[in-house]
Protein backbone atom coordinates (compact mmCIF):
# COMPACT_ATOMS: atom_id res chain seq x y z
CA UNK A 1 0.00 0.00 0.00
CA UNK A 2 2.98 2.45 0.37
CA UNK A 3 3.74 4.60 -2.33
CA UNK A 4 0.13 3.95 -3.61
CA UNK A 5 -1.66 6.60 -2.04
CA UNK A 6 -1.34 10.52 -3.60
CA UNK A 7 0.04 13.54 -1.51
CA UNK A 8 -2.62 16.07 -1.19
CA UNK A 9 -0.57 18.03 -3.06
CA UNK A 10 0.05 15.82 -6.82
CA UNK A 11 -3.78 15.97 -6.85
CA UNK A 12 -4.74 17.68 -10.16
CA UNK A 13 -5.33 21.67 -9.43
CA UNK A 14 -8.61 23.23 -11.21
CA UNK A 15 -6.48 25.60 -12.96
CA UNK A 16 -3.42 25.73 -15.05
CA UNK A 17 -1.08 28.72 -16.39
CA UNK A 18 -2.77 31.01 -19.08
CA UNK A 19 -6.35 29.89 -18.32
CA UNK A 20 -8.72 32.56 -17.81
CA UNK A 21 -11.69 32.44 -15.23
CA UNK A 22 -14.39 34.95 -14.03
CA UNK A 23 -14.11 35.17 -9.94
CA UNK A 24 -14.87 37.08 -7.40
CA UNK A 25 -12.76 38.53 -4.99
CA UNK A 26 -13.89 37.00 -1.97
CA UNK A 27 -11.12 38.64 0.40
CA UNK A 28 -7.71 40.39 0.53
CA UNK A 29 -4.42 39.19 1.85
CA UNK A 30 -2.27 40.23 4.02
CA UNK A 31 0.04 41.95 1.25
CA UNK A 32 -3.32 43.29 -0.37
CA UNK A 33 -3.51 41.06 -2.92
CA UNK A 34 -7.43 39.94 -3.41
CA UNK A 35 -7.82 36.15 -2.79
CA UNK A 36 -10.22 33.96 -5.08
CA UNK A 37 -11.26 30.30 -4.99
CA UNK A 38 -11.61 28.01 -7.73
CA UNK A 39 -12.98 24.60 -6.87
CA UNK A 40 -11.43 25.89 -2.94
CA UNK A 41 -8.13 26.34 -4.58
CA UNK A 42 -6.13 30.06 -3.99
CA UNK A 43 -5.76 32.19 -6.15
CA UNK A 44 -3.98 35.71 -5.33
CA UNK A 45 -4.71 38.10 -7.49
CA UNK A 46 -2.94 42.08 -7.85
CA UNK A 47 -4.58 45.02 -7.89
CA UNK A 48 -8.44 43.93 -7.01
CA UNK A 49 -10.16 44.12 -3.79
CA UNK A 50 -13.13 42.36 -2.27
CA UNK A 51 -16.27 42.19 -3.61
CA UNK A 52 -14.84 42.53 -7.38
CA UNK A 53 -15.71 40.20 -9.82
CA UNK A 54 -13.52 39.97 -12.73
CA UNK A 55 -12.09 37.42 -15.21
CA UNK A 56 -8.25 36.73 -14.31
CA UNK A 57 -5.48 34.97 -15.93
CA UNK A 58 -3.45 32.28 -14.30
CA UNK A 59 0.31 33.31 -14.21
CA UNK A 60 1.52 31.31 -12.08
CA UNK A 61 0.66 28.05 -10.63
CA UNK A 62 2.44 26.56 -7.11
CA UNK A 63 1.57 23.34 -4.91
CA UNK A 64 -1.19 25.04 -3.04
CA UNK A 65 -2.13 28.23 -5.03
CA UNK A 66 -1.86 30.24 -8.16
CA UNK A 67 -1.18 33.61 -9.14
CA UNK A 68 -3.35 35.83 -12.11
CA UNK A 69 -3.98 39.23 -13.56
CA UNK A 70 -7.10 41.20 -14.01
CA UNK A 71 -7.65 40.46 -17.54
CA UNK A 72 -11.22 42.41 -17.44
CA UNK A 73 -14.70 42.18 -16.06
CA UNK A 74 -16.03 39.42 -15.39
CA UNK A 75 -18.63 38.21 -18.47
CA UNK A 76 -17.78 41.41 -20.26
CA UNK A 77 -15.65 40.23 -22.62
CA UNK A 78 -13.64 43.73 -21.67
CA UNK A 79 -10.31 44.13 -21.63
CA UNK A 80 -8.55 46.82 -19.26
CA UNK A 81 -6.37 49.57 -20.89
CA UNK A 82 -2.61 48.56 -21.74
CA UNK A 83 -0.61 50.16 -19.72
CA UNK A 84 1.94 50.85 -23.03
CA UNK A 85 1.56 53.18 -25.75
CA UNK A 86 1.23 50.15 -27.90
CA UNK A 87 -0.39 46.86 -28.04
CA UNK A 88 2.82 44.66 -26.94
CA UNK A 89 0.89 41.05 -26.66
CA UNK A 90 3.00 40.34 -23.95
CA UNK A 91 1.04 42.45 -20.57
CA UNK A 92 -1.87 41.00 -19.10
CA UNK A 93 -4.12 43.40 -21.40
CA UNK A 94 -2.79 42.37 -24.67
CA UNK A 95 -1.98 38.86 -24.48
């Protein structure tokens, strides 16, 4: 039976880098980030607070959380402003 049995951690996570999800920001951490939950997995997100609901995109994904960008509201289909003179399809807006 040893060896058998998964960590918590090697089970699948509900989200994987460059996915994009609408959420809500359901609090803020202790950095200000806003925190979301997808299927009770973490998600810190920059630059939100609580209360917002927006679609994000997954940066960044570790054993117990992930990391995203505003990418828009959420169900809008809206993108926020790049922050560069040009469209660079490299930020978070133009991607």
């Amino acid at each position: 039976m040893e060896g058998t049995e998964k960590k918590r951690f090697e089970i699948p996570k509900p989200v994987s880098v460059g996915d994009l999800i609408d959420v809500t920001i359901e609090s803020e951490g202790g950095q200000g980030d806003g925190i979301a939950k997808v299927e009770s997995f973490v998600v810190f997100v920059k630059g939100v607070k609580k209360g917002d609901k927006c679609k994000i995109k997954i940066t960044e994904v570790k054993r117990t959380y992930a990391l995203g960008e505003r990418h828009g509201d959420a169900d809008s289909g809206e993108k926020p402003e790049c922050e560069s003179s040009e469209e660079c399809d490299e930020c978070c807006c133009c991607g």
